[in-house]
C-alpha atoms as a PDB file:
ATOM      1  CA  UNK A   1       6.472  20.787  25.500  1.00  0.00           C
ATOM      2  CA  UNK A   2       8.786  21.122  22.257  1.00  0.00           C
ATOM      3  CA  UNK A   3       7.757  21.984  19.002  1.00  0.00           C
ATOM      4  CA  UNK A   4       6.612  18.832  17.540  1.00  0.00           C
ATOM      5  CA  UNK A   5       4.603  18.438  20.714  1.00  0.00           C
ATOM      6  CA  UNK A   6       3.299  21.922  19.869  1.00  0.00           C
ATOM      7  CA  UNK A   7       2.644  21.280  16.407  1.00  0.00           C
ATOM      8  CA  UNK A   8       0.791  17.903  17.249  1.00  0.00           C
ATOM      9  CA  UNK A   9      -1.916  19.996  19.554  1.00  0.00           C
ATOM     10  CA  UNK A  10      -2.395  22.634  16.540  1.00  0.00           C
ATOM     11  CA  UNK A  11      -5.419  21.797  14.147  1.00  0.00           C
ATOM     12  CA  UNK A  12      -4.308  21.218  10.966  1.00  0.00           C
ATOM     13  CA  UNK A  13      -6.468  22.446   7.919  1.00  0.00           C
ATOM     14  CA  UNK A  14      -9.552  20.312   6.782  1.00  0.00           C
ATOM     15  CA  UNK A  15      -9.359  18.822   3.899  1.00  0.00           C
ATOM     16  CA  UNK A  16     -10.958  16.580   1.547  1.00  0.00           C
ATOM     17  CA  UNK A  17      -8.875  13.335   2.094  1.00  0.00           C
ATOM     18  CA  UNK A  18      -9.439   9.875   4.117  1.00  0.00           C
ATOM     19  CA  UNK A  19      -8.737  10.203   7.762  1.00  0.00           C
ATOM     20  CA  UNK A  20      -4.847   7.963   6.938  1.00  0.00           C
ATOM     21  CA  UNK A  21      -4.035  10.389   4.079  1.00  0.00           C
ATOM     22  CA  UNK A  22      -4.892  13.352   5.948  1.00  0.00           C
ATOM     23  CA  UNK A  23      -2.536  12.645   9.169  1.00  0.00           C
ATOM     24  CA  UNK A  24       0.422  10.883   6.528  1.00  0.00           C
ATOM     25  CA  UNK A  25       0.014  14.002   4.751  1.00  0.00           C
ATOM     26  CA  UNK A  26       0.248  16.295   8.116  1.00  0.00           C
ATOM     27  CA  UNK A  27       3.401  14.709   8.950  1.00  0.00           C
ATOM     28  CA  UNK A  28       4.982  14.643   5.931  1.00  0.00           C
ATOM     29  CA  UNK A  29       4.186  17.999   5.487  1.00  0.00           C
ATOM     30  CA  UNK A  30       5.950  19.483   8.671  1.00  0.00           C
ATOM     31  CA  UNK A  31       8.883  17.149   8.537  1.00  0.00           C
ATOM     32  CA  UNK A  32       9.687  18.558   4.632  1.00  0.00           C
ATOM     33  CA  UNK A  33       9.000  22.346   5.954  1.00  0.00           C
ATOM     34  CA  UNK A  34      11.311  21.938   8.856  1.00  0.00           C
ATOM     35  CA  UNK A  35       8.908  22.218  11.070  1.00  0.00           C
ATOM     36  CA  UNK A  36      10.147  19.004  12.361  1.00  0.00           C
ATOM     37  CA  UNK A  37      13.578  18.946  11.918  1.00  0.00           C
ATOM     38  CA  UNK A  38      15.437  15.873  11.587  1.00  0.00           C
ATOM     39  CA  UNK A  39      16.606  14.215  14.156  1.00  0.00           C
ATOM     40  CA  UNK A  40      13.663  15.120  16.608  1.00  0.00           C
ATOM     41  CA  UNK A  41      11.084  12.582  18.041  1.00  0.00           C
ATOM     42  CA  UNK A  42       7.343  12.684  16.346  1.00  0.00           C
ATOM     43  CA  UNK A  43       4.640  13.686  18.513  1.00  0.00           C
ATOM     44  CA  UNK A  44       3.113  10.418  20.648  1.00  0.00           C
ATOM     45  CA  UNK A  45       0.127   8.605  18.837  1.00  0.00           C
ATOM     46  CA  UNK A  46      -1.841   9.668  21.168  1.00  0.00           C
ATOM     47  CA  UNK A  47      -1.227  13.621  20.076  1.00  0.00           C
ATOM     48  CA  UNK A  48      -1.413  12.642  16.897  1.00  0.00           C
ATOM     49  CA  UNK A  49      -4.608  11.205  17.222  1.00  0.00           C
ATOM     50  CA  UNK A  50      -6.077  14.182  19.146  1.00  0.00           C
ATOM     51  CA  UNK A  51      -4.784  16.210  16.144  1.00  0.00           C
ATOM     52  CA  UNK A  52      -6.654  14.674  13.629  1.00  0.00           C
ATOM     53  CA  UNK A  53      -9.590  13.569  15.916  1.00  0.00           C
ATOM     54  CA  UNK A  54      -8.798   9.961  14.751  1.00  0.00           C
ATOM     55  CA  UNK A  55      -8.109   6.407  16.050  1.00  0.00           C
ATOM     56  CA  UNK A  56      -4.542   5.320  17.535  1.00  0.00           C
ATOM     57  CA  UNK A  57      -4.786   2.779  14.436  1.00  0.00           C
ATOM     58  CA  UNK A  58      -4.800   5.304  12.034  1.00  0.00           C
ATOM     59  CA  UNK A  59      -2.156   7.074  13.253  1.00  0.00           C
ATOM     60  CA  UNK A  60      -0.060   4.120  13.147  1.00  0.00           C
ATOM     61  CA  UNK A  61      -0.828   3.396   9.366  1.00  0.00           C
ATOM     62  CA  UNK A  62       0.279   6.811   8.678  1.00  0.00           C
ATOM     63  CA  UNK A  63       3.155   6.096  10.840  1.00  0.00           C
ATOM     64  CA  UNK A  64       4.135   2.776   8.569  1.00  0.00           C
ATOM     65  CA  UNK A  65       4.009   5.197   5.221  1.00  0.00           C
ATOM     66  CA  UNK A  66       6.386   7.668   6.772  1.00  0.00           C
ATOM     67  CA  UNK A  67       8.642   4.961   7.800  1.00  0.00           C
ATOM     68  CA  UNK A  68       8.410   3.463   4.605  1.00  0.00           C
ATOM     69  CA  UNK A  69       9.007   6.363   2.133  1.00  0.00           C
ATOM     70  CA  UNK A  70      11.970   6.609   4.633  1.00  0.00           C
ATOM     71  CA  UNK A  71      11.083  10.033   6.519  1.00  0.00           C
ATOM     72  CA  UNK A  72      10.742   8.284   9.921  1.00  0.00           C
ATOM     73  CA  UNK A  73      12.617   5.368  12.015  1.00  0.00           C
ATOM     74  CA  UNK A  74      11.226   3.912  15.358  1.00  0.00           C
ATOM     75  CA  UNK A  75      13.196   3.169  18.236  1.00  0.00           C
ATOM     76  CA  UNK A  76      11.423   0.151  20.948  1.00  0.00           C
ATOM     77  CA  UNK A  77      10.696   2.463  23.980  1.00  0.00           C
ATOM     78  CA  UNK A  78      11.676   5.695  22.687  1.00  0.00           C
ATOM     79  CA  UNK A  79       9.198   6.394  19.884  1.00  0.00           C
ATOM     80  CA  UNK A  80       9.709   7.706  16.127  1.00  0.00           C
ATOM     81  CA  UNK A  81      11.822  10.340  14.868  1.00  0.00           C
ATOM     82  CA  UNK A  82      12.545  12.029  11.895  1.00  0.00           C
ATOM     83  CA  UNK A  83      15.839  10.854   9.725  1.00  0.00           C
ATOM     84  CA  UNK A  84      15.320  12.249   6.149  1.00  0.00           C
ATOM     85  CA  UNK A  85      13.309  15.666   4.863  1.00  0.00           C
ATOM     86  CA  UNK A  86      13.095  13.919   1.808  1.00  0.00           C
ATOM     87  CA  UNK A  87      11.582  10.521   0.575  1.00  0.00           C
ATOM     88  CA  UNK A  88      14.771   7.581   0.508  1.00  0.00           C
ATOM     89  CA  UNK A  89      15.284   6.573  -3.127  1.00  0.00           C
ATOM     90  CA  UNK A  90      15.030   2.840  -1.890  1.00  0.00           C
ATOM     91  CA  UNK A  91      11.452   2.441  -0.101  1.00  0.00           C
ATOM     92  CA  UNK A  92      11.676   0.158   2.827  1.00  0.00           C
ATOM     93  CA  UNK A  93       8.374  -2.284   2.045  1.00  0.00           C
ATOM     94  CA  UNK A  94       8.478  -4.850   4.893  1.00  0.00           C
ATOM     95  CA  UNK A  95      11.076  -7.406   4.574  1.00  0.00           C
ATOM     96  CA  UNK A  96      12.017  -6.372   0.943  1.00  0.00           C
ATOM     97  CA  UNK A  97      12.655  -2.541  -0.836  1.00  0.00           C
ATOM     98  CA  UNK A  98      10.259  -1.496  -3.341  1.00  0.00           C
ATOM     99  CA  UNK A  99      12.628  -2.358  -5.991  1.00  0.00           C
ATOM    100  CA  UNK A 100      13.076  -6.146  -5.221  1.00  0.00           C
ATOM    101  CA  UNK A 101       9.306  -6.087  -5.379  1.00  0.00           C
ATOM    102  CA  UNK A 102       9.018  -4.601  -8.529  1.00  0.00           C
ATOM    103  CA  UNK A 103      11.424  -6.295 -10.501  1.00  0.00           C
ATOM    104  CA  UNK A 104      10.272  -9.970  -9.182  1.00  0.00           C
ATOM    105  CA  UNK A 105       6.277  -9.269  -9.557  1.00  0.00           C
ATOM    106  CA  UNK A 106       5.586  -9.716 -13.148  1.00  0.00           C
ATOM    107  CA  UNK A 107       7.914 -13.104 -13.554  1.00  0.00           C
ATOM    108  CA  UNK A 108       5.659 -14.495 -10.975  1.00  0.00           C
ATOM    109  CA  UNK A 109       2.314 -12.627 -11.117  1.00  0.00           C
ATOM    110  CA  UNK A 110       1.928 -12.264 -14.771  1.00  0.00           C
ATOM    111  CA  UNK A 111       2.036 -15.976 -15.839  1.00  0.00           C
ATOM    112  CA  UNK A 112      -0.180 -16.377 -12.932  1.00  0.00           C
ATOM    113  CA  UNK A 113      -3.430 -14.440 -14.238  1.00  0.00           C
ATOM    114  CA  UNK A 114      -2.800 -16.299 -17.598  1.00  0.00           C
ATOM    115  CA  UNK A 115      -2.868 -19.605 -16.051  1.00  0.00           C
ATOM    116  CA  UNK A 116      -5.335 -18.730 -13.604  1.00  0.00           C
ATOM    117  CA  UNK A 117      -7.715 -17.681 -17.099  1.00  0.00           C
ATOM    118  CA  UNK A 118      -7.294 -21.152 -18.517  1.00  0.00           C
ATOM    119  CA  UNK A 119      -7.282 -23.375 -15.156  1.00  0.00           C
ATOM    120  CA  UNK A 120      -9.300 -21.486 -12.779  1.00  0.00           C
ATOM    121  CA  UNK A 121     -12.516 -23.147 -11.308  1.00  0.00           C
ATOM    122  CA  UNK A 122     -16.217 -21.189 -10.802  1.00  0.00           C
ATOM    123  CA  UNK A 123     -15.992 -21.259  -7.297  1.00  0.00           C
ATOM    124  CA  UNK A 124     -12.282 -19.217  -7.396  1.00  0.00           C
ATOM    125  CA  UNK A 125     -13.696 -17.571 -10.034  1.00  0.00           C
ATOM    126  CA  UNK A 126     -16.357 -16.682  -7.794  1.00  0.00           C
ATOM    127  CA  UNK A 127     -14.062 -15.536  -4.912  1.00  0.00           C
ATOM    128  CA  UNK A 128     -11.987 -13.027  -7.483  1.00  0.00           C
ATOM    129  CA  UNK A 129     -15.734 -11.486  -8.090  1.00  0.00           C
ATOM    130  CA  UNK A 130     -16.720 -11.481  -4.627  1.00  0.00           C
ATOM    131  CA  UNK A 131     -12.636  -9.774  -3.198  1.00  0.00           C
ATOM    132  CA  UNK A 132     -13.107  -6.993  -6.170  1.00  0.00           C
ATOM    133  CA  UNK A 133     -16.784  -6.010  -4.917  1.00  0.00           C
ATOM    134  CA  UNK A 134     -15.323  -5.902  -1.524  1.00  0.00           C
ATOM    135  CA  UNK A 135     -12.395  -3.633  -2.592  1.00  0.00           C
ATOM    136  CA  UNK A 136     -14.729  -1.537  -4.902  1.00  0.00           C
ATOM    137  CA  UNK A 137     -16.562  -0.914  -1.845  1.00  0.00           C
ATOM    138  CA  UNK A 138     -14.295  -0.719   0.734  1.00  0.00           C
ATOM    139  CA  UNK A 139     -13.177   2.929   1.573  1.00  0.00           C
ATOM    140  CA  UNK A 140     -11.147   1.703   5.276  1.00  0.00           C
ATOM    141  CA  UNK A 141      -7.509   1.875   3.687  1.00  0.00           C
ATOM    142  CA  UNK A 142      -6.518  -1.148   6.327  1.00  0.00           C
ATOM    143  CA  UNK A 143      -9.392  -3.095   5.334  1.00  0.00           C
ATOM    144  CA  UNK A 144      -8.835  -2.731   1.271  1.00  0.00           C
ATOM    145  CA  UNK A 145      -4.654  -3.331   1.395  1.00  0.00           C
ATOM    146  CA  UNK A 146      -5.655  -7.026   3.080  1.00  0.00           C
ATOM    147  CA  UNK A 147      -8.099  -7.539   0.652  1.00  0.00           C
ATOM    148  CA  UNK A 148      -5.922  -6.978  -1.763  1.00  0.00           C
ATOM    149  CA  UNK A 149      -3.181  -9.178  -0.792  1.00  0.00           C
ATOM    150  CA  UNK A 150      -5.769 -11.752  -0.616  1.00  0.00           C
ATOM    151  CA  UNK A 151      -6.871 -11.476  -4.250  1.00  0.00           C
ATOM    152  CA  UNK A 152      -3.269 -11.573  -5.344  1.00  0.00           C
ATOM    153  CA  UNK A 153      -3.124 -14.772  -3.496  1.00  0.00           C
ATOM    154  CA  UNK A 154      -6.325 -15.888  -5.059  1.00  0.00           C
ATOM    155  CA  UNK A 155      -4.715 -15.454  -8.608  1.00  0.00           C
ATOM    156  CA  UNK A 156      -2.001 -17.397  -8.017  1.00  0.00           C
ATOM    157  CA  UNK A 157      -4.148 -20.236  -6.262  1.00  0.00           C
ATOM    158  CA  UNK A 158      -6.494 -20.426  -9.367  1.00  0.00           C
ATOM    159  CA  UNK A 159      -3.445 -20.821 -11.709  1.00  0.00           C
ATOM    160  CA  UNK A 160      -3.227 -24.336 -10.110  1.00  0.00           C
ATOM    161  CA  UNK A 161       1.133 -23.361  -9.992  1.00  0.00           C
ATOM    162  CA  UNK A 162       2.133 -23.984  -6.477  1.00  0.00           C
ATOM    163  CA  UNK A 163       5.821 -22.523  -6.443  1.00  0.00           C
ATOM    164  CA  UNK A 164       3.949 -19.197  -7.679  1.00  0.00           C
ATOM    165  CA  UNK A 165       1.281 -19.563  -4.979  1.00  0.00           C
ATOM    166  CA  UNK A 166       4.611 -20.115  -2.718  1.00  0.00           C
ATOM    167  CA  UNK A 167       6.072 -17.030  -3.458  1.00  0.00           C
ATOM    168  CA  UNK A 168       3.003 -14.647  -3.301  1.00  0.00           C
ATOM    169  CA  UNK A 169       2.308 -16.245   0.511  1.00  0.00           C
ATOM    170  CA  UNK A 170       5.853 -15.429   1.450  1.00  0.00           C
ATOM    171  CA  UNK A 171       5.707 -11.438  -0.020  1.00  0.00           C
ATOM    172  CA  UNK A 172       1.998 -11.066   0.842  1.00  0.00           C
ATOM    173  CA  UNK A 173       2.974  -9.222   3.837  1.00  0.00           C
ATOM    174  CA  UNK A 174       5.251  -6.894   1.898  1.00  0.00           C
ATOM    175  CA  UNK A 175       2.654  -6.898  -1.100  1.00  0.00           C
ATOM    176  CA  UNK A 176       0.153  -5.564   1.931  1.00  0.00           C
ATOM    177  CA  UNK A 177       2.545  -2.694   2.696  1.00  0.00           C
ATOM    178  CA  UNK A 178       3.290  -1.541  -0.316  1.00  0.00           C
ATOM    179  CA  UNK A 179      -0.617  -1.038  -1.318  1.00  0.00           C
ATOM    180  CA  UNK A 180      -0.703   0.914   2.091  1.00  0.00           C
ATOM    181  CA  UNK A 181       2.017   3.167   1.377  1.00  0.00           C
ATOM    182  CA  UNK A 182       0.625   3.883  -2.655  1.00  0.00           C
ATOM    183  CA  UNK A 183      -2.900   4.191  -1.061  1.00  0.00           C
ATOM    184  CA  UNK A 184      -1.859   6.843   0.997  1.00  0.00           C
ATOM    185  CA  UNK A 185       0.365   8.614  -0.933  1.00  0.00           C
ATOM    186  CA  UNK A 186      -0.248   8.486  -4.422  1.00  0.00           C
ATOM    187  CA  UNK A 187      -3.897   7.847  -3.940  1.00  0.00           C
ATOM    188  CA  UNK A 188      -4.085   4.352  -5.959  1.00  0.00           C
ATOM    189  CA  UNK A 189      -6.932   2.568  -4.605  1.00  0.00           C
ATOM    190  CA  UNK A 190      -9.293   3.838  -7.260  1.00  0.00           C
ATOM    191  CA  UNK A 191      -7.314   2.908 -10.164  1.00  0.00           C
ATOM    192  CA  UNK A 192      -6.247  -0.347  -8.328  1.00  0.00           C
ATOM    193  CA  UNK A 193      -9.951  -1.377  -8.584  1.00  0.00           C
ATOM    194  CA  UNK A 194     -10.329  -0.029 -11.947  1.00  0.00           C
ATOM    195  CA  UNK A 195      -7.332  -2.069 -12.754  1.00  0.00           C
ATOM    196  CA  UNK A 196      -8.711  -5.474 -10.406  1.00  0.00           C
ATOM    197  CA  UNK A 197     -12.145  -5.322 -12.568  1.00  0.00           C
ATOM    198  CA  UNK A 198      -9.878  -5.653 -15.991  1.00  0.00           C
ATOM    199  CA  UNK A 199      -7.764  -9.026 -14.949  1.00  0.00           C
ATOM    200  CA  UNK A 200     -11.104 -10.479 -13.096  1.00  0.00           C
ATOM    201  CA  UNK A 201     -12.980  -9.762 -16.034  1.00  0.00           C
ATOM    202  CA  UNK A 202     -10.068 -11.268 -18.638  1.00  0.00           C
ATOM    203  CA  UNK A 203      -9.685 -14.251 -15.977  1.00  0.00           C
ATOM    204  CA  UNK A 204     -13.399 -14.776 -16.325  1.00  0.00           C
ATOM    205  CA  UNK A 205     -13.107 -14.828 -20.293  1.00  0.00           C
ATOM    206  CA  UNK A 206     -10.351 -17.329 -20.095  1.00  0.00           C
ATOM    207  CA  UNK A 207      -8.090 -15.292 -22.383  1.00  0.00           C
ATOM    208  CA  UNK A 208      -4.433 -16.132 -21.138  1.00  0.00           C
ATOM    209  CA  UNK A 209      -2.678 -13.480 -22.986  1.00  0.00           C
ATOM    210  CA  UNK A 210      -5.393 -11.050 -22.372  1.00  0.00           C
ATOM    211  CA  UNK A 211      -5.780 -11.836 -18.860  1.00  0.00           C
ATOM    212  CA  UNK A 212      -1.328 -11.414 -18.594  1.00  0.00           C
ATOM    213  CA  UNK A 213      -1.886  -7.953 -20.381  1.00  0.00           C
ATOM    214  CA  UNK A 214      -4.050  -7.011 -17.363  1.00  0.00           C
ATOM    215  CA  UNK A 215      -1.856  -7.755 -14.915  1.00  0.00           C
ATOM    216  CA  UNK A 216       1.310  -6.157 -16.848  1.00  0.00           C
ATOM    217  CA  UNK A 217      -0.302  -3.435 -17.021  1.00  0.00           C
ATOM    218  CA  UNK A 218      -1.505  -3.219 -13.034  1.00  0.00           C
ATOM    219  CA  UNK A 219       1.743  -3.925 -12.228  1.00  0.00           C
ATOM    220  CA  UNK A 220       3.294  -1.013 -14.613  1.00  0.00           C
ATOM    221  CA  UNK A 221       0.948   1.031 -12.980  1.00  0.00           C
ATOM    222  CA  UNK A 222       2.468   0.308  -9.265  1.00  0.00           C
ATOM    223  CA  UNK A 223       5.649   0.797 -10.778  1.00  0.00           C
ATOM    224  CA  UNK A 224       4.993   4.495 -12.170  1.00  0.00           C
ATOM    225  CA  UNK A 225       3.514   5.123  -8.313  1.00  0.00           C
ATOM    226  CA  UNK A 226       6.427   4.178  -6.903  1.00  0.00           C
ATOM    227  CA  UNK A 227       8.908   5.396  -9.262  1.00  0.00           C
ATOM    228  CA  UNK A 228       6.747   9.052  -8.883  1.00  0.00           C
ATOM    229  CA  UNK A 229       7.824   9.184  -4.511  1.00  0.00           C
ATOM    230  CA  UNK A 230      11.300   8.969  -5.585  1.00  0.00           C
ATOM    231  CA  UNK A 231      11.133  12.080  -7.344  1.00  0.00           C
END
């Protein structure tokens, strides 16, 4: 057994986060220590998951935020090793880097929640409602970053612009990825729904400018979180 197979059967120290935050946090922990150098192969999910006294699953979405901040690579057939101590300045979200992301949101996303204010329908009205309950109430970090993409989507359906619907489909999986990796570490799903609540309830009102602020301001918000792991 080597030592991040000896680390991986330790028990870390209890604390007071989600089951995902506490085993991203673990890992990220003993890679920035040393205690995993770089170079070496993680622990199997399987160890990992007796660690934490979790599910394989959540292992794996802890696994996706260390790959992601740019700690971690995985190799088919050989398993996941350590390649940085320190977060990569250019976060790998899914097909795209954080910064693509964050520089083509608001031409696309902003206009959206203004048009979707003006043009939206009751029953898509309805479903933004019925997606922000579910994410106000959802504490499964899996379950809340696909809910998430789907209200995104449901914006830019109800602003009744198609090529802006187009483009949300095509980066909802990175969109998806992104919210996991903030969620887990810089802890954003509260203020995410906090932030939700404010464009449904400016969509509902039919403001366009004041339903744009909203979502400026969400998105300036996802910004800061990202721009903080590069730190």
């Amino acid at each position: 057994m080597d030592l991040s197979d000896s680390w991986a059967v330790s028990q870390p120290t209890a604390t007071r986060m989600s089951a995902a935050e506490a085993v991203f946090a673990d890992i990220r922990d003993a890679i920035v220590s040393g205690r995993i150098a770089v170079g070496e192969r993680l622990p199997a999910e399987a160890a990992l998951a007796t660690r934490h006294g979790v599910s394989r699953s959540v292992v794996r979405e802890a696994l996706r935020s260390c790959t992601a901040l740019g700690l971690t690579e995985t190799k088919t057939g050989r398993g996941t090793f350590v390649i940085r101590d320190r977060i990569n300045a250019d976060l790998d979200i899914g097909n795209y880097d954080a910064r693509e992301l964050i520089e083509a949101r608001p031409h696309v996303e902003i206009p959206s929640a203004g048009w979707a204010a003006e043009r939206r329908t009751d029953d898509e009205l309805r479903e933004l409602e019925t997606l922000a309950d579910q994410m106000r109430n959802e504490d499964d970090h899996r379950a809340w970053v696909l809910l998430d993409g789907k209200f995104h989507t449901a914006i830019a359906r109800a602003s009744k612009n198609r090529v802006f619907e187009a483009i949300i489909v095509d980066i909802r999986g990175a969109l998806t990825r992104q919210s996991e990796t903030l969620n887990l570490v810089a802890r954003r799903q509260r203020a995410s729904n906090t932030e939700h609540d404010r464009i449904v309830a400016e969509i509902r009102a039919g403001d366009y400018d004041a339903a744009a602020r909203a979502m400026a301001d969400h998105l300036d918000a996802v910004r800061g979180a990202v721009e903080s792991l590069r730190r």
